[in-house]
Protein backbone atom coordinates (compact mmCIF):
# COMPACT_ATOMS: atom_id res chain seq x y z
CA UNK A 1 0.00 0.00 0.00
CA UNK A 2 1.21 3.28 -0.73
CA UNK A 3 2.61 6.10 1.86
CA UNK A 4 0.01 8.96 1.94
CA UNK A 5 2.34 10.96 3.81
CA UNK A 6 5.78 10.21 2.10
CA UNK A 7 4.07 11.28 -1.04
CA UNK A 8 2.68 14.43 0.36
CA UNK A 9 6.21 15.06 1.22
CA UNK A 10 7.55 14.56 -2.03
CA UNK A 11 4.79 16.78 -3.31
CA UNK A 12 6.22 19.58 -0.92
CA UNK A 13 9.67 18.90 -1.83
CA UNK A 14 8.45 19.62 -5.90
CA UNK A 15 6.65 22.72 -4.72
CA UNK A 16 10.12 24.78 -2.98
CA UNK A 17 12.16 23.41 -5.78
CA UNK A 18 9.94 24.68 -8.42
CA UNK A 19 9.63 27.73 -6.93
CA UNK A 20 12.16 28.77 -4.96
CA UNK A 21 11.49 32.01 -4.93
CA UNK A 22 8.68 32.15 -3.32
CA UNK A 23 9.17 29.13 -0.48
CA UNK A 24 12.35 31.01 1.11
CA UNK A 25 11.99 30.24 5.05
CA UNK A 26 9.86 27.61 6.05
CA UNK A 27 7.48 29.99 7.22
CA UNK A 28 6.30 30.66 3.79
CA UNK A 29 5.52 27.30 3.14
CA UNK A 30 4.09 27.31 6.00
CA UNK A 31 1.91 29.78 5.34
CA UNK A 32 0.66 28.43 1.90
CA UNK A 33 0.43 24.49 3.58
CA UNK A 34 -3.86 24.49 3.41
CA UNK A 35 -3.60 25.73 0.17
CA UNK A 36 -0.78 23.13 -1.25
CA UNK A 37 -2.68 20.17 0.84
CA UNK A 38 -5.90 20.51 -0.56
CA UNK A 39 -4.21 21.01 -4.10
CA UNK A 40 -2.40 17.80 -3.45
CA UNK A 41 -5.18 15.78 -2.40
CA UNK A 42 -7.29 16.47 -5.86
CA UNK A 43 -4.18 15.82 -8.00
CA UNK A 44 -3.96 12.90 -9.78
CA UNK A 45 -0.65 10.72 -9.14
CA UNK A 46 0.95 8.04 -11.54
CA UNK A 47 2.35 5.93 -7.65
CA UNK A 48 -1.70 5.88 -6.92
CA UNK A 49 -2.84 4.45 -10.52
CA UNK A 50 -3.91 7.75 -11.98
CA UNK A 51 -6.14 8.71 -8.63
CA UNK A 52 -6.02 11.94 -6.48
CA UNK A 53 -4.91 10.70 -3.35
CA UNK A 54 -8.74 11.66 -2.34
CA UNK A 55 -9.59 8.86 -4.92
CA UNK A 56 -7.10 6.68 -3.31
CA UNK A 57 -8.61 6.79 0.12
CA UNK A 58 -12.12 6.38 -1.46
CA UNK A 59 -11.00 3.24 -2.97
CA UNK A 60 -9.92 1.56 0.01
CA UNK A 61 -12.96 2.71 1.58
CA UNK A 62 -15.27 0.82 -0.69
CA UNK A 63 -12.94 -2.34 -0.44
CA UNK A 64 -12.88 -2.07 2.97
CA UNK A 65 -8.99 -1.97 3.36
CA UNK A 66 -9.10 1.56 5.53
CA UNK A 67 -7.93 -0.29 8.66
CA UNK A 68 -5.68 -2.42 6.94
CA UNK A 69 -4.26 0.39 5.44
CA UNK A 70 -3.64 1.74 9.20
CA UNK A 71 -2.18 -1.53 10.20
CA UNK A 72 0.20 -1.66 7.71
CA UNK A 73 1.37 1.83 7.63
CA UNK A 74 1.85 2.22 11.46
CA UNK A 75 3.66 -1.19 11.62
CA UNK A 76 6.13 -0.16 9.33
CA UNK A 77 6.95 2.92 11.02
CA UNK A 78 4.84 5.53 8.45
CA UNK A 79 2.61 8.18 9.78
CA UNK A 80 -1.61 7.54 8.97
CA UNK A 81 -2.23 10.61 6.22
CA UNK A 82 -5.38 12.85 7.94
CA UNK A 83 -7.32 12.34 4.90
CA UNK A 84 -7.01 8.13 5.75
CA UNK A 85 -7.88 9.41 9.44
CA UNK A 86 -10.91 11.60 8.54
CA UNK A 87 -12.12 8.62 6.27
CA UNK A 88 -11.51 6.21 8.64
CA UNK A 89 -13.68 8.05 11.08
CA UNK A 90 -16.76 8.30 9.04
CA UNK A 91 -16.68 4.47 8.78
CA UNK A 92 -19.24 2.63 11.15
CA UNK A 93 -16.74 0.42 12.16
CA UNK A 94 -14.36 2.25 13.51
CA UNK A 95 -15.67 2.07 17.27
CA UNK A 96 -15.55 -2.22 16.74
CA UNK A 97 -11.82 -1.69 15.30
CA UNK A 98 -10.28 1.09 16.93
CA UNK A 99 -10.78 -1.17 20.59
CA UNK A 100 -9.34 -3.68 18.82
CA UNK A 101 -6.30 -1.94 18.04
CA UNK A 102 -6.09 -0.48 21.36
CA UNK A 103 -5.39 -3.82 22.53
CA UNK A 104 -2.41 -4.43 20.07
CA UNK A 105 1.35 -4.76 20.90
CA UNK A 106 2.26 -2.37 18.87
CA UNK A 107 2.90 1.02 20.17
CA UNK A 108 2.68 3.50 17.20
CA UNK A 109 -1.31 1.34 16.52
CA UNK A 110 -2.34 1.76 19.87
CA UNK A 111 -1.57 5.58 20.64
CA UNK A 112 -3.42 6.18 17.06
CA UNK A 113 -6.10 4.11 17.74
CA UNK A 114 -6.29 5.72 21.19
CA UNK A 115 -6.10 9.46 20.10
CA UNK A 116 -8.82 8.47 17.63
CA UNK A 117 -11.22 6.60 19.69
CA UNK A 118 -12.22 9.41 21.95
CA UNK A 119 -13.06 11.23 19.12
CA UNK A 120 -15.56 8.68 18.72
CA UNK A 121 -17.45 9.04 22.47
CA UNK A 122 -18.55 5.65 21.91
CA UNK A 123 -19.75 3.44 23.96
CA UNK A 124 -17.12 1.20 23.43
CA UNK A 125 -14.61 4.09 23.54
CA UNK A 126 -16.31 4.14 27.51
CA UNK A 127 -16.00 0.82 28.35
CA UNK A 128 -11.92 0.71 26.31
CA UNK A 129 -10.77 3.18 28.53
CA UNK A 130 -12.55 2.19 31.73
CA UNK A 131 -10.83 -1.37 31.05
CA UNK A 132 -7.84 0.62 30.92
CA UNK A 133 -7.90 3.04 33.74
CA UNK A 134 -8.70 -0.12 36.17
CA UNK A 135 -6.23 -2.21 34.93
CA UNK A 136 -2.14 -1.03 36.29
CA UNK A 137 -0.75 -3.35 34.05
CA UNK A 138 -2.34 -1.93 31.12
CA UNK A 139 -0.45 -0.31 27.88
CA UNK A 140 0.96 3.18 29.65
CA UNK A 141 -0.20 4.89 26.26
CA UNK A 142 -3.57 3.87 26.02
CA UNK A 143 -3.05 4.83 30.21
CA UNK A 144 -3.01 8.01 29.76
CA UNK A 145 -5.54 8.40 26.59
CA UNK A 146 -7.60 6.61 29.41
CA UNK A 147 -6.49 9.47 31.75
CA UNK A 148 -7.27 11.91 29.12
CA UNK A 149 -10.88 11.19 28.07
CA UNK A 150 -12.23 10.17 31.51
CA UNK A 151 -11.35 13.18 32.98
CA UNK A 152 -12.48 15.62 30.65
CA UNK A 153 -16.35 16.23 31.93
CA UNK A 154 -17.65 12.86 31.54
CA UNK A 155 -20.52 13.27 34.15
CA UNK A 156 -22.52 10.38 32.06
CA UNK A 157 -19.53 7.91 33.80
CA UNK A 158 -18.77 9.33 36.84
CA UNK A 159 -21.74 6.89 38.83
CA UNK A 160 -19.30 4.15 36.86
CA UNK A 161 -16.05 5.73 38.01
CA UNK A 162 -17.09 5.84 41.50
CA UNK A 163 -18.75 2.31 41.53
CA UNK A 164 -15.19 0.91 40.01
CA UNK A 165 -13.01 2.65 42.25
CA UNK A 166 -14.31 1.07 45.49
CA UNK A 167 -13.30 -2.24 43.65
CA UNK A 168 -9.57 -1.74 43.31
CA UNK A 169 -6.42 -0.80 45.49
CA UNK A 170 -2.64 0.18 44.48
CA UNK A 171 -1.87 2.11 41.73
CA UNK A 172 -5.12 1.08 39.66
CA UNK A 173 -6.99 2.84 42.82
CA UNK A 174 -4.72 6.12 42.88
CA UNK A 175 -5.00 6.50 38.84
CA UNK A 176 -8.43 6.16 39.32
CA UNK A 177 -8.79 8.65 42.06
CA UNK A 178 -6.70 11.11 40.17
CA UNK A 179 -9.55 11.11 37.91
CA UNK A 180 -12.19 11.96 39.82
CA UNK A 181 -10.41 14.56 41.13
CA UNK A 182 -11.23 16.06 38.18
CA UNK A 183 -15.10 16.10 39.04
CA UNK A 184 -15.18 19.32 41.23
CA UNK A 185 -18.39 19.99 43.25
CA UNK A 186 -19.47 16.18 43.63
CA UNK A 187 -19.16 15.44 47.39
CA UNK A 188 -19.34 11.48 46.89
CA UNK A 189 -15.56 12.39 44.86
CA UNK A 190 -14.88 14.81 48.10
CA UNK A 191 -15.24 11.99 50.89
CA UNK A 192 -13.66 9.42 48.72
CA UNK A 193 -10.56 11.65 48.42
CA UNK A 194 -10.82 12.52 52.17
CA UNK A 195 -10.86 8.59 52.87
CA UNK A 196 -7.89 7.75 51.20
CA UNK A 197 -6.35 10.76 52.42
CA UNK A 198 -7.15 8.85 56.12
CA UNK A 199 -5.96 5.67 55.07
CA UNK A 200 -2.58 7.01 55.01
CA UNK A 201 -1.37 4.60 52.71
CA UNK A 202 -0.01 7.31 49.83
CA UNK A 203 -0.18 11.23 51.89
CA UNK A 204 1.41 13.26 49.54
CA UNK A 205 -0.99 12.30 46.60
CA UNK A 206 -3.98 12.43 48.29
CA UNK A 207 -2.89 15.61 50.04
CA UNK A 208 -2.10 17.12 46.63
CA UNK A 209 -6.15 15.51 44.68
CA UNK A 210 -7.24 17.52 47.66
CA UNK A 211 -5.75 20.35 46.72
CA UNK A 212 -6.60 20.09 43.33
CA UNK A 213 -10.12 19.10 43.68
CA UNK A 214 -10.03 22.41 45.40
CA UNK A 215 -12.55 22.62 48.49
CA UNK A 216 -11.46 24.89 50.79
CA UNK A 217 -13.25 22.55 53.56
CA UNK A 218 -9.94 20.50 52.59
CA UNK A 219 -8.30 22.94 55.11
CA UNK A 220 -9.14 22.03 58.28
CA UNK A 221 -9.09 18.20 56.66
CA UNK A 222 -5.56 18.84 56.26
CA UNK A 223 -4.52 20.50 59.07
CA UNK A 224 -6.33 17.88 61.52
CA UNK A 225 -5.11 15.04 59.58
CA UNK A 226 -1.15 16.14 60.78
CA UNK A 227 -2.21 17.09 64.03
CA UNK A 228 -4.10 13.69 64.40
CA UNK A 229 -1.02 11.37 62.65
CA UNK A 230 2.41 12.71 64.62
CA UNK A 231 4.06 9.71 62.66
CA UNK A 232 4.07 11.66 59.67
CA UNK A 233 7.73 12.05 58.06
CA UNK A 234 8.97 15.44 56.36
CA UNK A 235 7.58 14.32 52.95
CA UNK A 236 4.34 14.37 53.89
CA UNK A 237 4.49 17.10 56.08
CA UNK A 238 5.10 19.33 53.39
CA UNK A 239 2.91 17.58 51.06
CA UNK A 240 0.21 18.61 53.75
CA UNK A 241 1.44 22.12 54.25
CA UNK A 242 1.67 22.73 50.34
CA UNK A 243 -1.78 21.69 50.19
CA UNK A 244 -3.33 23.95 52.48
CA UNK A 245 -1.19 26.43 51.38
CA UNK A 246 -2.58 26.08 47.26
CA UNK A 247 -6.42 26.12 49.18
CA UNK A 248 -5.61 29.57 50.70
CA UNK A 249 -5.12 28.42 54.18
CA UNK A 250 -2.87 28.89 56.81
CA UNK A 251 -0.06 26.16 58.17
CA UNK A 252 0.91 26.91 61.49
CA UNK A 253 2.22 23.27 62.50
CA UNK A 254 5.66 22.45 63.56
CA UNK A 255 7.26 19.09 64.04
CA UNK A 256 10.77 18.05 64.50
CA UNK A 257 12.01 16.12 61.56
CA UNK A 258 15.64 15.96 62.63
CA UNK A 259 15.88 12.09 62.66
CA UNK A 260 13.95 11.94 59.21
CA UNK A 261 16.42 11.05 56.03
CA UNK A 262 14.89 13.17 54.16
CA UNK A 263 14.92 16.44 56.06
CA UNK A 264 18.49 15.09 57.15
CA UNK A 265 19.74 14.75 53.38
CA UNK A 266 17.90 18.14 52.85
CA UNK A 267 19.58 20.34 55.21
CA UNK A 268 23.13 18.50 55.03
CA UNK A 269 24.36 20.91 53.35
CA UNK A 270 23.33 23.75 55.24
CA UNK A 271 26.79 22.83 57.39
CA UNK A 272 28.91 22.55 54.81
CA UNK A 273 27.77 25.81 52.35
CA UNK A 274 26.83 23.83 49.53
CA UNK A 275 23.74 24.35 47.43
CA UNK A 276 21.48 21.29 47.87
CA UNK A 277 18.92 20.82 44.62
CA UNK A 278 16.26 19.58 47.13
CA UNK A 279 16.29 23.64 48.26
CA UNK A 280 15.48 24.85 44.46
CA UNK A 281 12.41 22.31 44.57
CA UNK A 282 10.84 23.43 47.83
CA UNK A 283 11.52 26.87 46.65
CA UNK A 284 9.59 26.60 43.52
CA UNK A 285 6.98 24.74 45.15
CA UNK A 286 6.33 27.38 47.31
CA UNK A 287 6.43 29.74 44.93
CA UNK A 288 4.01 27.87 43.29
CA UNK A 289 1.44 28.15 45.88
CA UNK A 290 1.90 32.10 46.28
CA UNK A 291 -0.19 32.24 43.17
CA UNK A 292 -4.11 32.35 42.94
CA UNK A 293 -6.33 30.04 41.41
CA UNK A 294 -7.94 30.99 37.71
CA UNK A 295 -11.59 30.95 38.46
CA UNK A 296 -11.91 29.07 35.06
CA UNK A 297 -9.08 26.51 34.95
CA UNK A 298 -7.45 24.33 36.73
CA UNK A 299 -4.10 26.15 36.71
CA UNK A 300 -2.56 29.06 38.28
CA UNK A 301 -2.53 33.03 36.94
CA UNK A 302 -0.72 35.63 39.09
């Protein structure tokens, strides 16, 4: 099968060599690129049997090689052409084959696939990265795809995503949880986050979801949690402080960390002059949570 995107190269290469005058920087081809693609894909090529590359695609289409097409260009290392992609999308079947590839060994198929399922919001693109997002063994790719499309407002799952999470533990549970961190305003995501933070068996992230998730009745969570768990080492002491800190709250807590390796390590150095890197991380994350939250995002404006 031919290369979509090798010969839309070629095509390029023809255009700034037969007129070099006018493609000087690559910001004026650049510039002309809609223009040259949609010229390409209604010109007729002698590599594609006479057919515009739009022809091309339509053949495959009716012979129902699109996905094949796919297979075979991503297993060889090619890139899929967008007007393959676009056609590939319109087909019916693409929410039976793009799970399909998902589940592939091969890398370059199942970020494609991926990417191109949620465009779908199927069904089976639901249930693919549900799979996924419970399963810590799962391809990291289609992981964070997973990540990706379940955390983007999908109220219609979040019943789902709290039902599933009670079911797991480890890593599968955190990655989960991250997600519904995402859900602000839900307090059935609020407790949950709140009852892992209690369970003590991963502080920092739990102190930082709460953050995130953003509830300023987080505070007093926070703060009560150290004052309740003196155990706590320096990590999570500062995970806790940060947190509060990023809600708009107040840490007044002290604890002596002197025996902890960490805070030991940390402040090593603070006998012997030299800069420890540990110093430029706290710094910036406390410069971090001197900004504001953007009313309308999830990150941070001055």
């Amino acid at each position: 099968m031919i290369n979509l995107e090798k010969l839309f190269e070629n095509f390029l290469s023809a255009a700034v060599k037969n007129f070099p005058g006018k493609y000087k920087i690559p910001a004026d081809l650049e510039e002309d690129m809609p223009k040259l693609y949609e010229k390409w894909l209604n010109t007729p090529a002698k590599s594609l049997g006479g057919l515009s590359p739009t022809g091309y695609v339509d053949e495959l289409d009716k012979k129902g090689l699109v996905f094949d097409y796919i297979t075979e260009i991503l297993s060889s290392g090619g890139e899929v052409s967008d007007v393959v992609t676009e056609k590939m999308l319109q087909n019916p079947d693409a929410v039976f084959e793009l799970p399909s590839m998902c589940r592939s060994g091969n890398e370059a198929l199942v970020s494609y696939a991926a990417e191109n399922l949620q465009k779908t919001e199927s069904k089976e693109a639901d249930e693919v990265f549900l799979e996924a997002a419970a399963n810590a063994e799962a391809n990291p790719a289609l992981r964070r795809y997973a990540y990706e499309y379940l955390s983007s407002g999908k109220e219609r799952l979040l019943d789902e995503l709290l039902e599933l999470s009670e079911t797991l533990d480890g890593d599968a549970k955190d990655f989960l949880m991250e997600i519904l961190a995402c859900y602000k305003g839900d307090k059935r995501v609020y407790y949950a986050l709140v009852t892992m933070l209690y369970r003590a068996e991963n502080v920092p992230l739990y102190a930082d979801l709460l953050a995130k998730y953003d509830d300023p009745a987080a505070i007093d969570v926070l703060k009560s949690f150290a004052d309740e768990n003196p155990e706590i080492n320096y990590q999570e002491f500062l995970e806790l402080r940060y947190a509060v800190e990023r809600l708009g709250g107040e840490w007044t807590a002290e604890k002596d960390f002197s025996e902890d390796p960490l805070y030991k390590f940390q402040h090593e150095d603070e006998k012997t002059g030299r800069e420890n890197p540990l110093d430029e991380l706290e710094k910036a994350v406390k410069a971090e949570t001197a900004y504001k939250r953007d009313d309308d995002s999830d990150g941070y404006v001055s």
